[in-house]
N, C-alpha and C. Protein backbone atom coordinates (compact mmCIF):
# COMPACT_ATOMS: atom_id res chain seq x y z
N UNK A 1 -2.67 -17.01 1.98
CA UNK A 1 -2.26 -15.68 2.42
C UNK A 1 -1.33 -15.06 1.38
N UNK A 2 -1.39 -13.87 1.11
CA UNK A 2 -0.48 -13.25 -0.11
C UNK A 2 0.97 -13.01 0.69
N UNK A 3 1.93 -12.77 0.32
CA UNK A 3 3.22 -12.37 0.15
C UNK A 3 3.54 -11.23 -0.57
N UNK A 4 4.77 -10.67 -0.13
CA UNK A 4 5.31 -9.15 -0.10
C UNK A 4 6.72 -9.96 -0.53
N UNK A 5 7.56 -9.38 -1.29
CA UNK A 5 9.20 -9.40 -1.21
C UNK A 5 9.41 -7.96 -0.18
N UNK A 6 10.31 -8.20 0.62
CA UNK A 6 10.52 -7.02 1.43
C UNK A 6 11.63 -5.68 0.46
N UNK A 7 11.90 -6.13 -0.49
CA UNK A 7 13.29 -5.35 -1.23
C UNK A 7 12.18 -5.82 -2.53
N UNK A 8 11.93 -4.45 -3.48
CA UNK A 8 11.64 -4.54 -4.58
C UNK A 8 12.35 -5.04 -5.86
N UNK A 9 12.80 -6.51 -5.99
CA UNK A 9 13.54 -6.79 -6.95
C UNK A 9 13.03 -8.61 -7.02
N UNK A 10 13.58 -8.64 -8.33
CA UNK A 10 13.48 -9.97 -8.86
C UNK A 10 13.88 -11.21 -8.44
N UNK A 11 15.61 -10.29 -7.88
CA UNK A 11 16.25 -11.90 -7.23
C UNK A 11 16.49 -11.27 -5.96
N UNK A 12 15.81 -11.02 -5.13
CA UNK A 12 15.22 -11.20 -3.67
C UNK A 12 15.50 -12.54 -2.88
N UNK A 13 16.20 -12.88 -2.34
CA UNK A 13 16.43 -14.43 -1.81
C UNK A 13 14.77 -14.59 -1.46
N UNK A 14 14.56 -16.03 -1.42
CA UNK A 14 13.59 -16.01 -0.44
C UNK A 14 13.45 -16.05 0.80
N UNK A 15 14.28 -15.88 1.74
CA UNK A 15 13.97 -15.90 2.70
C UNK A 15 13.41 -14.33 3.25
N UNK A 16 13.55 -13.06 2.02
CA UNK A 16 13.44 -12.13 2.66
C UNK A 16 11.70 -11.92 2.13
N UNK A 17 11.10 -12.92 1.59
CA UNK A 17 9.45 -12.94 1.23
C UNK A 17 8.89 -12.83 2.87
N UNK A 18 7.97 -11.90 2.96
CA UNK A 18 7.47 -11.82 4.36
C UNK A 18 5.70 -12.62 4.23
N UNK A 19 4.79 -13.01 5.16
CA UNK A 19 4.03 -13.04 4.82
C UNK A 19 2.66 -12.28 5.41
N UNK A 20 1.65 -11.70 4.79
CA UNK A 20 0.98 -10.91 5.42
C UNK A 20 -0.42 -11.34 5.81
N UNK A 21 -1.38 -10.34 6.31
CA UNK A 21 -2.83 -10.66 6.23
C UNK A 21 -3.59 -9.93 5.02
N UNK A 22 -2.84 -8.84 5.17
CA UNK A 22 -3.74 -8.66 3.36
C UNK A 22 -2.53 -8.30 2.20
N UNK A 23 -2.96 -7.77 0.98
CA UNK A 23 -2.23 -8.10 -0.08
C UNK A 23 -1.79 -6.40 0.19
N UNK A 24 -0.30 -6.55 0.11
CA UNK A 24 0.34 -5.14 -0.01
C UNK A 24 0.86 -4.85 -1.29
N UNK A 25 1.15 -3.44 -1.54
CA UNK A 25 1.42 -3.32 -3.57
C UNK A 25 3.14 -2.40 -3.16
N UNK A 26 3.28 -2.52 -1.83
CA UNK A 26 4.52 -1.84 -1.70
C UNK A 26 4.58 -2.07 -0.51
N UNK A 27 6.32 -2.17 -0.21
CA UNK A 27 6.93 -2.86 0.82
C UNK A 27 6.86 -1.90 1.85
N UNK A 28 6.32 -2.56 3.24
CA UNK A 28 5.87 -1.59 4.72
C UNK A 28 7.28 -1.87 5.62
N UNK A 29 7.21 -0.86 6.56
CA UNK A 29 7.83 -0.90 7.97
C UNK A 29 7.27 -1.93 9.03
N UNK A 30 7.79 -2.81 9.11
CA UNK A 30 6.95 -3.35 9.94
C UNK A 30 6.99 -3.09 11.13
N UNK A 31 8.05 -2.13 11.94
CA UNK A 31 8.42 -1.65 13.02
C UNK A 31 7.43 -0.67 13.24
N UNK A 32 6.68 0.20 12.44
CA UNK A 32 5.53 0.90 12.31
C UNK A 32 4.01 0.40 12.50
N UNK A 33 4.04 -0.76 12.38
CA UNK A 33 2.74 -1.41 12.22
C UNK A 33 1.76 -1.22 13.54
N UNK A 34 2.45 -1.47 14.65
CA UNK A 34 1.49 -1.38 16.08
C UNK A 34 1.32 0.37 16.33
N UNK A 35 2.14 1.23 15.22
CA UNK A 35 1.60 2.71 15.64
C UNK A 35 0.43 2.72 14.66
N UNK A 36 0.19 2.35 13.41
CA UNK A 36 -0.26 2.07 12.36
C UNK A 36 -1.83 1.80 12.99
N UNK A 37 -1.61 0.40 13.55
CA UNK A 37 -2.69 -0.31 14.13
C UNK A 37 -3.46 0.62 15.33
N UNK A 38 -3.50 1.70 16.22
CA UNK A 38 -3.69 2.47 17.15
C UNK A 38 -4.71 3.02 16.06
N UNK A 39 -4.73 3.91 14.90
CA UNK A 39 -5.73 4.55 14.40
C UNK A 39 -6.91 4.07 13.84
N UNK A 40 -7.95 4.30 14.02
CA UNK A 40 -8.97 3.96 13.11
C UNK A 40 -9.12 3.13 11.79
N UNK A 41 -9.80 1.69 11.43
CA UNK A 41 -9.71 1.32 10.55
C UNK A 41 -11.30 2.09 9.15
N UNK A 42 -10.50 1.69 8.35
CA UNK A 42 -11.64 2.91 6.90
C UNK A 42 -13.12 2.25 7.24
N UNK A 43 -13.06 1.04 7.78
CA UNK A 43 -14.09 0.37 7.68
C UNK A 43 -15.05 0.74 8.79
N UNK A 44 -14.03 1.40 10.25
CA UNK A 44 -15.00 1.64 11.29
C UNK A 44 -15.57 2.99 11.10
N UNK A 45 -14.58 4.17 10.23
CA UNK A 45 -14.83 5.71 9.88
C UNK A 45 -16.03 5.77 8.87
N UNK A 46 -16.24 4.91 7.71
CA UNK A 46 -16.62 4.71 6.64
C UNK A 46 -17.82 3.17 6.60
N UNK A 47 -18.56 3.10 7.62
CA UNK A 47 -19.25 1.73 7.95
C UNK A 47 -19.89 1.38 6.30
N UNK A 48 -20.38 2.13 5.81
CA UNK A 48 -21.53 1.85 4.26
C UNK A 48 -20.70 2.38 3.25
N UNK A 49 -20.37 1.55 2.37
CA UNK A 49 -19.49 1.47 0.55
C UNK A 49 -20.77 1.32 -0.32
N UNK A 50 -19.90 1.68 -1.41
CA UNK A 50 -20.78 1.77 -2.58
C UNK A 50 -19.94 1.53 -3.60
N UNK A 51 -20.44 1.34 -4.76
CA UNK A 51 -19.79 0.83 -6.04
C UNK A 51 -19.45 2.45 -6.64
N UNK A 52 -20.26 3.17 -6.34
CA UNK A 52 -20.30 4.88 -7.04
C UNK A 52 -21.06 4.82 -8.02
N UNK A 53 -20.98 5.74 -8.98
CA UNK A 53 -22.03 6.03 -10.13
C UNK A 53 -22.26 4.27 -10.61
N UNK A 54 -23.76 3.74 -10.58
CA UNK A 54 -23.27 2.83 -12.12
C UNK A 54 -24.29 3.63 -12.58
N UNK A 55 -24.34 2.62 -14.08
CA UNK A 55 -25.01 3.25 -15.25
C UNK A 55 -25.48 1.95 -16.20
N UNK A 56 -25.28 0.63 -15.55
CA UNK A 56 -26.14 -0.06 -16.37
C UNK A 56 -27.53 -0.06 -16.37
N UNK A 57 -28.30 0.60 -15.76
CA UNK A 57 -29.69 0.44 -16.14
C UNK A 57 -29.91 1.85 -16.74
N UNK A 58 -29.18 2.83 -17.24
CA UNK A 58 -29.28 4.24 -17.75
C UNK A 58 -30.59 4.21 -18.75
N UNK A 59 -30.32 3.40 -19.64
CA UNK A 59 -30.95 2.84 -20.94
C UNK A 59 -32.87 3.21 -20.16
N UNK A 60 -32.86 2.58 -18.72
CA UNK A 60 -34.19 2.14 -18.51
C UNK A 60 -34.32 3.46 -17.66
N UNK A 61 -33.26 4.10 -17.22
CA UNK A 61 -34.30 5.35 -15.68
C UNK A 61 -33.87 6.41 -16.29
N UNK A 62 -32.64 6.72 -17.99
CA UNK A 62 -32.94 8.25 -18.49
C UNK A 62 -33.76 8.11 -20.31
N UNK A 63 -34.77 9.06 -20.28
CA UNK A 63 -35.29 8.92 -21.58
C UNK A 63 -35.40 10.73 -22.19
N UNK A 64 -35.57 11.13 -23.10
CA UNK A 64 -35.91 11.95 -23.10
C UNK A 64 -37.40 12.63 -22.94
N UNK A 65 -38.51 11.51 -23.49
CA UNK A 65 -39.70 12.05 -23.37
C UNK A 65 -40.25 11.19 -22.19
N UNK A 66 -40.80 12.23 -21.27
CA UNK A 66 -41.37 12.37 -20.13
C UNK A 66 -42.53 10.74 -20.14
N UNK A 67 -43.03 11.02 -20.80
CA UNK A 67 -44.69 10.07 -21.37
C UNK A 67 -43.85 8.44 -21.27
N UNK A 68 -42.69 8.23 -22.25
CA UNK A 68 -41.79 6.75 -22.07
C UNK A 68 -41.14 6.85 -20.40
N UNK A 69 -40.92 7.29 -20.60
CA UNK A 69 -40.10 7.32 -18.72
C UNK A 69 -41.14 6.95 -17.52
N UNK A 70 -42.21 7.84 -17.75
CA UNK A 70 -43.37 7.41 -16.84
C UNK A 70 -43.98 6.41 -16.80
N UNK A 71 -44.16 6.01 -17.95
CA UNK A 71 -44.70 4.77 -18.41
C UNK A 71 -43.84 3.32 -17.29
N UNK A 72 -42.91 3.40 -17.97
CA UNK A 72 -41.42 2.75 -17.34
C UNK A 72 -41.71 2.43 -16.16
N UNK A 73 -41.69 3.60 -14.88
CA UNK A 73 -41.76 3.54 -13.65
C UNK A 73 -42.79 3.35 -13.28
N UNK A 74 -43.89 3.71 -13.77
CA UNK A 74 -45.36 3.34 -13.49
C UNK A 74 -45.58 1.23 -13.55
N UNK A 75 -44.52 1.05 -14.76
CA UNK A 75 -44.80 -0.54 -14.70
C UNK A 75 -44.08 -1.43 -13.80
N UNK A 76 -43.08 -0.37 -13.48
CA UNK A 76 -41.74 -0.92 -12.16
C UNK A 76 -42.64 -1.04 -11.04
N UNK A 77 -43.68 -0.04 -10.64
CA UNK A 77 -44.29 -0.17 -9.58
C UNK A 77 -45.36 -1.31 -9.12
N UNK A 78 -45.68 -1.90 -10.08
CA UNK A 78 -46.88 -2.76 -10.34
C UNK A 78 -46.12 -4.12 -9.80
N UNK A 79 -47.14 -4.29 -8.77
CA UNK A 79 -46.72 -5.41 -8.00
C UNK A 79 -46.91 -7.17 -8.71
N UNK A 80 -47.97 -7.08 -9.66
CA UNK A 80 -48.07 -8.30 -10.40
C UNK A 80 -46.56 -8.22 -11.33
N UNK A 81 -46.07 -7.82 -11.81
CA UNK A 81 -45.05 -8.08 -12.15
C UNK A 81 -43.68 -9.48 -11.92
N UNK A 82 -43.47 -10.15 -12.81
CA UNK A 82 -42.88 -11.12 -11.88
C UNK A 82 -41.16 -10.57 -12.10
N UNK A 83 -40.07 -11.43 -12.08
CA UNK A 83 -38.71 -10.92 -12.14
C UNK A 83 -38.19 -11.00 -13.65
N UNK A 84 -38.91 -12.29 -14.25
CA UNK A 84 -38.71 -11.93 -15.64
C UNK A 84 -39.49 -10.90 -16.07
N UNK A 85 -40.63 -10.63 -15.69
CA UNK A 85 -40.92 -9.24 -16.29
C UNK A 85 -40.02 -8.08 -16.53
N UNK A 86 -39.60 -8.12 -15.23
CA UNK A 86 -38.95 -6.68 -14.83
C UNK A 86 -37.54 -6.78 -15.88
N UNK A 87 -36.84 -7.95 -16.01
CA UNK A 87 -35.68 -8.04 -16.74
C UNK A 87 -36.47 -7.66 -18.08
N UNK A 88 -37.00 -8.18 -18.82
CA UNK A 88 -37.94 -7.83 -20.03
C UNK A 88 -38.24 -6.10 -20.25
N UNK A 89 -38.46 -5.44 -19.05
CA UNK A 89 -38.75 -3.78 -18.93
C UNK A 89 -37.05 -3.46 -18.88
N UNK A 90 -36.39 -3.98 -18.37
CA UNK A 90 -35.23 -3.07 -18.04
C UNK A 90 -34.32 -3.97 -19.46
């Protein structure tokens, strides 16, 4: 389980290290926590995450000429294909 110093400093006794359930980057109220806990968690508002843009396969899904690009996706589609193939295309 991670740990918090409750007072932002170096020589913090330890006894004032609290310990938590997840990793905090700044010291909470803990007298706040059960009003805290009443609202919605991101996870129940927000059910499906995503990484956001990537762009490692850019190389393989932007080209400029139409004719290579089609080609591309036309061979993505082809079911004989095995997985090293596809690594080999992309």
């Amino acid at each position: 389980m991670p740990f918090y110093i409750g007072v932002p400093s170096l020589i913090t006794p330890v006894h004032c290290i609290t310990q938590t359930e997840e990793p905090l980057f700044k010291p909470q109220n803990i007298n706040l926590r059960s009003e805290y806990d009443q609202f919605w968690k991101i996870t129940e508002i927000m059910p499906v995450n995503i990484l956001g843009f990537q762009t490692h396969r850019d190389n393989f899904a932007i080209d400029f000429d139409k004719d290579k690009i089609t080609k591309r996706f036309q061979e993505l589609r082809e079911n004989n294909l095995s997985n090293e193939d596809y690594t080999t295309i992309l």
